[in-house]
C-alpha atoms as a PDB file:
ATOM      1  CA  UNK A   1     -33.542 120.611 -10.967  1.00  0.00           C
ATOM      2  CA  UNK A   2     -31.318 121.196  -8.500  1.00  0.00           C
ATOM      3  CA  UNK A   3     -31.545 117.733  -7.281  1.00  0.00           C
ATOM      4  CA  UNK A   4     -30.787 116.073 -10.198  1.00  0.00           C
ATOM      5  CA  UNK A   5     -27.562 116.073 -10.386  1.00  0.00           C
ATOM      6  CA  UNK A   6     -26.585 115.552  -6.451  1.00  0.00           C
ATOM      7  CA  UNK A   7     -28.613 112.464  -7.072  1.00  0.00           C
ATOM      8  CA  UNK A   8     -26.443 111.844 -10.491  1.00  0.00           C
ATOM      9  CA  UNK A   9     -23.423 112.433  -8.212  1.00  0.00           C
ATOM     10  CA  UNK A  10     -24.371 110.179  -6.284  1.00  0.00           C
ATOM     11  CA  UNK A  11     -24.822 107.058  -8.481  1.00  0.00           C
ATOM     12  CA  UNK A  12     -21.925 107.469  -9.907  1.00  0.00           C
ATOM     13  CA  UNK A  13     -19.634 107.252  -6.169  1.00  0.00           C
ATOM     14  CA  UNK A  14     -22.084 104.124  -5.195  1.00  0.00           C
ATOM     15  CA  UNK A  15     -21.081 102.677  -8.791  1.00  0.00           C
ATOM     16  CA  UNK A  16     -17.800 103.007  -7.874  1.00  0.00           C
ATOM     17  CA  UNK A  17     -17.240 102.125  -4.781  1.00  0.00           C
ATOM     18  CA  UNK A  18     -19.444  98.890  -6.059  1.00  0.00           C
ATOM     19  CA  UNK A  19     -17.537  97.953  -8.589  1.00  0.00           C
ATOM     20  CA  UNK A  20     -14.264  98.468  -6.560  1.00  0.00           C
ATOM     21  CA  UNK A  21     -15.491  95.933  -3.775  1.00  0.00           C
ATOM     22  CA  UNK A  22     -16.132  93.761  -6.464  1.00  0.00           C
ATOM     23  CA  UNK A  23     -12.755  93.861  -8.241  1.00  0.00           C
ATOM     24  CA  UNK A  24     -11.324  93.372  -4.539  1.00  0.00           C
ATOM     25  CA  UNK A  25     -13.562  90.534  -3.642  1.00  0.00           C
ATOM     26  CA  UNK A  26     -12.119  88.768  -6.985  1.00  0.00           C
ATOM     27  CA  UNK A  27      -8.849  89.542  -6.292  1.00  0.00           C
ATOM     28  CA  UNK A  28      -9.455  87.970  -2.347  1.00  0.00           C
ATOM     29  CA  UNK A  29     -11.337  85.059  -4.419  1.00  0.00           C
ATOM     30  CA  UNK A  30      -8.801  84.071  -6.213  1.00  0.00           C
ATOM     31  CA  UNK A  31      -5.817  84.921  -3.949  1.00  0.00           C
ATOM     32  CA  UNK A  32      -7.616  82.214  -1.763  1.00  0.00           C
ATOM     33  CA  UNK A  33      -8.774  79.976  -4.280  1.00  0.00           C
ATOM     34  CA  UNK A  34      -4.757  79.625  -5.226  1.00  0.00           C
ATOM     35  CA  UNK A  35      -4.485  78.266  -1.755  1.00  0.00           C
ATOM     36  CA  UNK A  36      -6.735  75.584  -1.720  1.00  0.00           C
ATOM     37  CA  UNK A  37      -6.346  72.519  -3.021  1.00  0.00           C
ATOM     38  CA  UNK A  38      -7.885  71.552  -6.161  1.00  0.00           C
ATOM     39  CA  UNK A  39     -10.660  69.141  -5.757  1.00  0.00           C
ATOM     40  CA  UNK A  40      -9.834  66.735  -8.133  1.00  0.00           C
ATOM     41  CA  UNK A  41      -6.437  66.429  -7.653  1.00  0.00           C
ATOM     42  CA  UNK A  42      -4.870  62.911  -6.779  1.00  0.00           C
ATOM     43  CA  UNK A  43      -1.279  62.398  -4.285  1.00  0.00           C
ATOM     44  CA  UNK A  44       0.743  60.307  -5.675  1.00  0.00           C
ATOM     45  CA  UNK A  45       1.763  57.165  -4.609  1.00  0.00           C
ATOM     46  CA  UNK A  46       5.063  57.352  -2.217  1.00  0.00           C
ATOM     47  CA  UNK A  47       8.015  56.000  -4.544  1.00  0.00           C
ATOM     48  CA  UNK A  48      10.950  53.618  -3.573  1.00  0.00           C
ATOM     49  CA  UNK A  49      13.412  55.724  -1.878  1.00  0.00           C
ATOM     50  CA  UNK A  50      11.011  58.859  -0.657  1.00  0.00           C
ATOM     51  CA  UNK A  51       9.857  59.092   3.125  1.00  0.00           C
ATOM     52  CA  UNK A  52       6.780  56.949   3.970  1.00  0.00           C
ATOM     53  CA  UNK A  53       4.084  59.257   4.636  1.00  0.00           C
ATOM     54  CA  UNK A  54       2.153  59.153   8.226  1.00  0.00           C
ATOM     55  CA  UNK A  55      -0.757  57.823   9.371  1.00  0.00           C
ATOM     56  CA  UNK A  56      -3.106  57.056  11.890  1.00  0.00           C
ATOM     57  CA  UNK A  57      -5.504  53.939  11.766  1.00  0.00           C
ATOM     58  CA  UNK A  58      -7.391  52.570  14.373  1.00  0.00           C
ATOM     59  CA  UNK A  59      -6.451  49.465  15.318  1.00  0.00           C
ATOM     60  CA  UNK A  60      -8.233  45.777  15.794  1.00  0.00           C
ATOM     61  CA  UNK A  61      -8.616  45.407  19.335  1.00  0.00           C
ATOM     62  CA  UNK A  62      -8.527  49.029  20.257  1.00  0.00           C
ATOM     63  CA  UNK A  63      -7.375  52.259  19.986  1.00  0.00           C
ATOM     64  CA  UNK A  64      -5.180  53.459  17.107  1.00  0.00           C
ATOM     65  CA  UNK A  65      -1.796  53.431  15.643  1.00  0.00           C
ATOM     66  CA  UNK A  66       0.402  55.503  13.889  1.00  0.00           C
ATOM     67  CA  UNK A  67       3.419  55.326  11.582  1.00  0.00           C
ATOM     68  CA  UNK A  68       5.767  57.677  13.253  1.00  0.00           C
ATOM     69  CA  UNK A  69       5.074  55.701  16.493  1.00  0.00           C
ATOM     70  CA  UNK A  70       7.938  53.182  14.865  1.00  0.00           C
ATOM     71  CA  UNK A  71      10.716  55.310  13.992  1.00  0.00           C
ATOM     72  CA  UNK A  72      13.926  54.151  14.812  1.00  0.00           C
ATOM     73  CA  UNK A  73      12.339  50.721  14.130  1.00  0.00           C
ATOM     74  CA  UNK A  74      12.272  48.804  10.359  1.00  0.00           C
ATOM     75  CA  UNK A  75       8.856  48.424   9.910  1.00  0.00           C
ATOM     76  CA  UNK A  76       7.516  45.568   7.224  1.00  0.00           C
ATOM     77  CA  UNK A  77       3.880  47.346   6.459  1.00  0.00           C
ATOM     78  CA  UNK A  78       1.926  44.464   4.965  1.00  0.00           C
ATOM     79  CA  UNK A  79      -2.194  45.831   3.240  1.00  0.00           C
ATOM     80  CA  UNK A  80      -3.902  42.764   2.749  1.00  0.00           C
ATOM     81  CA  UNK A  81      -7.509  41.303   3.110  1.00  0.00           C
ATOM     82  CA  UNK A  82      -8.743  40.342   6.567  1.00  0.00           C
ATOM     83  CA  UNK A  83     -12.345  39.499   5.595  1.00  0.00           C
ATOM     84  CA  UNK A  84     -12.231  36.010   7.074  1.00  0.00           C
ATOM     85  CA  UNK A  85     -15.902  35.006   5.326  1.00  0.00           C
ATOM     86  CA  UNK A  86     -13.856  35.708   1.697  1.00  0.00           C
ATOM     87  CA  UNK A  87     -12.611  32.755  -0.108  1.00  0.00           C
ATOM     88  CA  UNK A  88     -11.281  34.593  -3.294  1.00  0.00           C
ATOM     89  CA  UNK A  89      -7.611  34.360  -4.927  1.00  0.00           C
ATOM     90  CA  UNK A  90      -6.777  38.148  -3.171  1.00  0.00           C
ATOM     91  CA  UNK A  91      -7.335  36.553   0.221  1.00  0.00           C
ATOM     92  CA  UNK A  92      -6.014  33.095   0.203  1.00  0.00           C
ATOM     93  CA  UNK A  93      -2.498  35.190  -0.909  1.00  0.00           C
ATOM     94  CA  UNK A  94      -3.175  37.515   1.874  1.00  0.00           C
ATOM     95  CA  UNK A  95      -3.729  34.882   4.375  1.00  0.00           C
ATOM     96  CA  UNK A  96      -0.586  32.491   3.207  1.00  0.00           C
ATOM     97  CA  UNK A  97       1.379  36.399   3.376  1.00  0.00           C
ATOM     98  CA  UNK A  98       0.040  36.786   7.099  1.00  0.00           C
ATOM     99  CA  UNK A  99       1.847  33.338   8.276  1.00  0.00           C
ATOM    100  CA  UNK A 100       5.369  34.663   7.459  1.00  0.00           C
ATOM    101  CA  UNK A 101       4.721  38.150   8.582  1.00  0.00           C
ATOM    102  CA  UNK A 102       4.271  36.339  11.623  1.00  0.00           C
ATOM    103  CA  UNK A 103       6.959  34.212  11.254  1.00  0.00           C
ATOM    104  CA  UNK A 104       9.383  38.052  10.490  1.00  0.00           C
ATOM    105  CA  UNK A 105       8.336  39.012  13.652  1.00  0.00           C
ATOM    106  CA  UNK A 106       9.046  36.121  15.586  1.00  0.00           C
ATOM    107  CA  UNK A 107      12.493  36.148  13.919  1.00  0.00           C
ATOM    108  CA  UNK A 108      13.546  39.735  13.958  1.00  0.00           C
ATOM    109  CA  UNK A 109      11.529  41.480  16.328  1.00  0.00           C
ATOM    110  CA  UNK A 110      14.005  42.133  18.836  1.00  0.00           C
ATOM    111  CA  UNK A 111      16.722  43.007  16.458  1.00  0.00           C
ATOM    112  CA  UNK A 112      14.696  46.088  16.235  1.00  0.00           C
ATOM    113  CA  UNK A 113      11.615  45.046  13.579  1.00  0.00           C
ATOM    114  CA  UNK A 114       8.072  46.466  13.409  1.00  0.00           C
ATOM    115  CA  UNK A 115       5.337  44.064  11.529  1.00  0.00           C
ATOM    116  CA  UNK A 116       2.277  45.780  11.001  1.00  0.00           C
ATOM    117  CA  UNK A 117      -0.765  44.442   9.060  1.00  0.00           C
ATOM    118  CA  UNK A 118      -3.350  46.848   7.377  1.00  0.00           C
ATOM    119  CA  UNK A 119      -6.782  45.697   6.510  1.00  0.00           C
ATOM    120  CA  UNK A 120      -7.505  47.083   2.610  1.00  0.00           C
ATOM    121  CA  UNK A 121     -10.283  44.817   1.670  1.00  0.00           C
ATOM    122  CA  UNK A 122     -13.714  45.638   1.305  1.00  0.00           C
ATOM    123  CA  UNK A 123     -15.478  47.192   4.648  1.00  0.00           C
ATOM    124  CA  UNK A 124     -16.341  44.565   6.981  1.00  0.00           C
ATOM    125  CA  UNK A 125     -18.871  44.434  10.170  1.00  0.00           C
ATOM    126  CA  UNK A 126     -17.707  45.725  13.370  1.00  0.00           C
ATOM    127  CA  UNK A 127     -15.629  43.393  15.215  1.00  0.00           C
ATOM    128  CA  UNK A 128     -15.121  41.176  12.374  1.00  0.00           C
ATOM    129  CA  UNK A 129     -11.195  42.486  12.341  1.00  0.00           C
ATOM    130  CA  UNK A 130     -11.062  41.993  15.918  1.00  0.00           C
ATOM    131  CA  UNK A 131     -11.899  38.084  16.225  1.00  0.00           C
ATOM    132  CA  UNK A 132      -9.967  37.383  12.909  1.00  0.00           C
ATOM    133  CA  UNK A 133      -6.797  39.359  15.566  1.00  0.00           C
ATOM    134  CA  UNK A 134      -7.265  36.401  17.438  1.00  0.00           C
ATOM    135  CA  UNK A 135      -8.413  33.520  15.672  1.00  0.00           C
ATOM    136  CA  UNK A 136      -4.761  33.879  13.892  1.00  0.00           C
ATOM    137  CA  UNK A 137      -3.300  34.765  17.189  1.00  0.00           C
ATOM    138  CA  UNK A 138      -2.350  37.556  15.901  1.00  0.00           C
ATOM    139  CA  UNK A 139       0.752  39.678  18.654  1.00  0.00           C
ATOM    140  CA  UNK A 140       1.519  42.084  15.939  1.00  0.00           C
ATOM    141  CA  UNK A 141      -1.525  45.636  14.709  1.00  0.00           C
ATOM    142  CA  UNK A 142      -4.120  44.525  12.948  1.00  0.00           C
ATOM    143  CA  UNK A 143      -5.264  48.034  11.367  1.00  0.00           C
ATOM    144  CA  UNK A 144      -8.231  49.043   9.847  1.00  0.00           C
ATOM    145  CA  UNK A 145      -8.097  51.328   6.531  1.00  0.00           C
ATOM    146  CA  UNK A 146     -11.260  50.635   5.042  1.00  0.00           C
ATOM    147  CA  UNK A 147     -12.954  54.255   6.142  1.00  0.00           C
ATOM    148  CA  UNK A 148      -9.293  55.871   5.017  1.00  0.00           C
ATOM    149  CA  UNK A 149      -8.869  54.562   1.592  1.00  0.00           C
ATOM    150  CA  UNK A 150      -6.318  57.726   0.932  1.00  0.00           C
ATOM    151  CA  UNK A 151      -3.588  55.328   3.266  1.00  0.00           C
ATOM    152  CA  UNK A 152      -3.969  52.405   0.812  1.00  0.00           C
ATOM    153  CA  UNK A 153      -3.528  54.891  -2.182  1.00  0.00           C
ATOM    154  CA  UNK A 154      -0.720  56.558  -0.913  1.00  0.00           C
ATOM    155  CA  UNK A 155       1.666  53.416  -0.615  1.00  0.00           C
ATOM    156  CA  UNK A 156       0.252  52.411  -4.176  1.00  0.00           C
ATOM    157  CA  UNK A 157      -1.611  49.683  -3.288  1.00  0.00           C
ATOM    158  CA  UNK A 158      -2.984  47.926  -6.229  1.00  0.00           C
ATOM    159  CA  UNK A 159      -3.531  44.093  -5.272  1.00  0.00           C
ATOM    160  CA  UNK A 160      -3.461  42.385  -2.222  1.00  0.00           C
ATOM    161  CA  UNK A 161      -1.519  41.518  -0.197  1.00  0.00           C
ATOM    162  CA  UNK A 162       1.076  44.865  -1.022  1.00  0.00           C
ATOM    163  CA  UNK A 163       3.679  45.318   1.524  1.00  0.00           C
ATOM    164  CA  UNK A 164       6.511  47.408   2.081  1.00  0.00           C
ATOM    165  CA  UNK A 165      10.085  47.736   3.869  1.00  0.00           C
ATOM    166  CA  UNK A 166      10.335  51.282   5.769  1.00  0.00           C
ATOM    167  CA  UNK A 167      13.520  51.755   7.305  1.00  0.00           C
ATOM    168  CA  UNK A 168      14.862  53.079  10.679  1.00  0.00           C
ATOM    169  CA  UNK A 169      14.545  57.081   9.070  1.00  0.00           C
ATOM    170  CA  UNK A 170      10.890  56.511   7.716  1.00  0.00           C
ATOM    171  CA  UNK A 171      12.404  55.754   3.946  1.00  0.00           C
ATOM    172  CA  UNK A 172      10.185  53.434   2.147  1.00  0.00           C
ATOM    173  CA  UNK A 173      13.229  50.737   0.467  1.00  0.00           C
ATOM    174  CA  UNK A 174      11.180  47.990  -0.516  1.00  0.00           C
ATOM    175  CA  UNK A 175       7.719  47.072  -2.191  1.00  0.00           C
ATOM    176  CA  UNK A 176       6.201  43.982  -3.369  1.00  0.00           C
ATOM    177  CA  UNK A 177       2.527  44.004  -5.210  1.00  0.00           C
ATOM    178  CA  UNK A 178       0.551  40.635  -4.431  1.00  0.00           C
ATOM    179  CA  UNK A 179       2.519  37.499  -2.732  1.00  0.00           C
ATOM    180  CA  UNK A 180       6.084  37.917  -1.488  1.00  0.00           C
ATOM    181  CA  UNK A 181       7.900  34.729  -0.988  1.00  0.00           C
ATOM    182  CA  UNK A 182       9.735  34.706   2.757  1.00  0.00           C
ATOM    183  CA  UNK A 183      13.398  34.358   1.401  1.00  0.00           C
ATOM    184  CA  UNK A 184      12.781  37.903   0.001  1.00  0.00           C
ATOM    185  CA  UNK A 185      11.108  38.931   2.770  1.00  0.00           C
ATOM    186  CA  UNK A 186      13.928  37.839   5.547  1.00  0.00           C
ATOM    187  CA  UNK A 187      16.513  39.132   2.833  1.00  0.00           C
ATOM    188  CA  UNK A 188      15.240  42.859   2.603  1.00  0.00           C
ATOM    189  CA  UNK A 189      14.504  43.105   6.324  1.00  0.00           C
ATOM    190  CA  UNK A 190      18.075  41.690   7.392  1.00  0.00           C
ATOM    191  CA  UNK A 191      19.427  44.386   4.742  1.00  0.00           C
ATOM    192  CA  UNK A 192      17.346  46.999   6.401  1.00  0.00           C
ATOM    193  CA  UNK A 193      18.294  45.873  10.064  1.00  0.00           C
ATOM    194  CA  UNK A 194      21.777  46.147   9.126  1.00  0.00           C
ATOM    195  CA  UNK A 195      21.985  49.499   7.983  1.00  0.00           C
END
């Protein structure tokens, strides 16, 4: 009889102290869980007049390259399609774009401007980005953000071509969805130059 109640005594501490670590294991649970990101939720898209947001891509015909690499420069960031066995509407405009990005860096280069072209089409076979570098003689990246498609989202990219102005601070000024015509591009990058 005796033992009965040390026993009794017992259950109850080991009760306790259970329910105890599990009140502090919630409270650690959710503590964390407020730290985390949620799953589900989506960035959004850089706006006009915020601070482009980094990245790293790796790059046609080697290595990578990243965003911050051109501060100090004005960069014209052009996402387009770069699938040269695709004949549809999306990259016809994004291979008419591609001759007067060229042309903007052949212009403005040395006045201190950055042309950099991001693949954003559908994934294509290795190498494929790396001949269609040179069969449009191409001096200027050729990036690759088809295994990143976070980098397409965050500068809102919703048709191709989509490019953007990004100015000597890393401030996003300018954004065009689909075609840009080359008067508007030479006018927003001498703007940009001349800040």
């Amino acid at each position: 009889m005796i033992a009965s109640p040390a026993v009794t005594s017992s259950s109850s501490s080991l009760r306790g102290a259970t329910t105890s670590h599990t009140v502090l294991a919630m409270l650690l649970l959710a503590a964390v869980g407020g730290c985390l990101p949620e799953p589900n939720r989506q960035q959004q898209p850089v706006a006009v007049g915020a601070v482009a947001p980094d990245f790293t891509l790796p790059a046609a015909r080697g290595g990578s390259h990243s965003l911050t690499a051109d501060r100090g420069k004005v960069v014209l960031l052009s996402f387009l399609d770069a699938d040269g066995t695709n004949t549809d509407d999306q990259f016809e405009a994004s291979r008419r774009q591609l001759v007067f990005l060229k042309s903007m860096h052949d212009q403005y280069a040395e006045a201190g401007l950055r042309v950099v072209v991001v693949h954003a089409g559908a994934a294509v076979p290795a190498g494929a980005l790396t001949n269609y570098s040179y069969d449009n003689g191409l001096s200027i990246p050729l990036l690759n953000a088809t295994t990143k498609p976070s980098v397409a989202a965050a500068f809102d990219v919703t048709s191709l071509p989509t490019t953007v102005v990004i100015d000597r601070e890393g401030t996003l000024t300018q954004r065009w969805h689909r075609y840009v015509p080359p008067a508007q591009l030479a006018d927003a990058i001498e703007a940009s130059l001349d800040r």
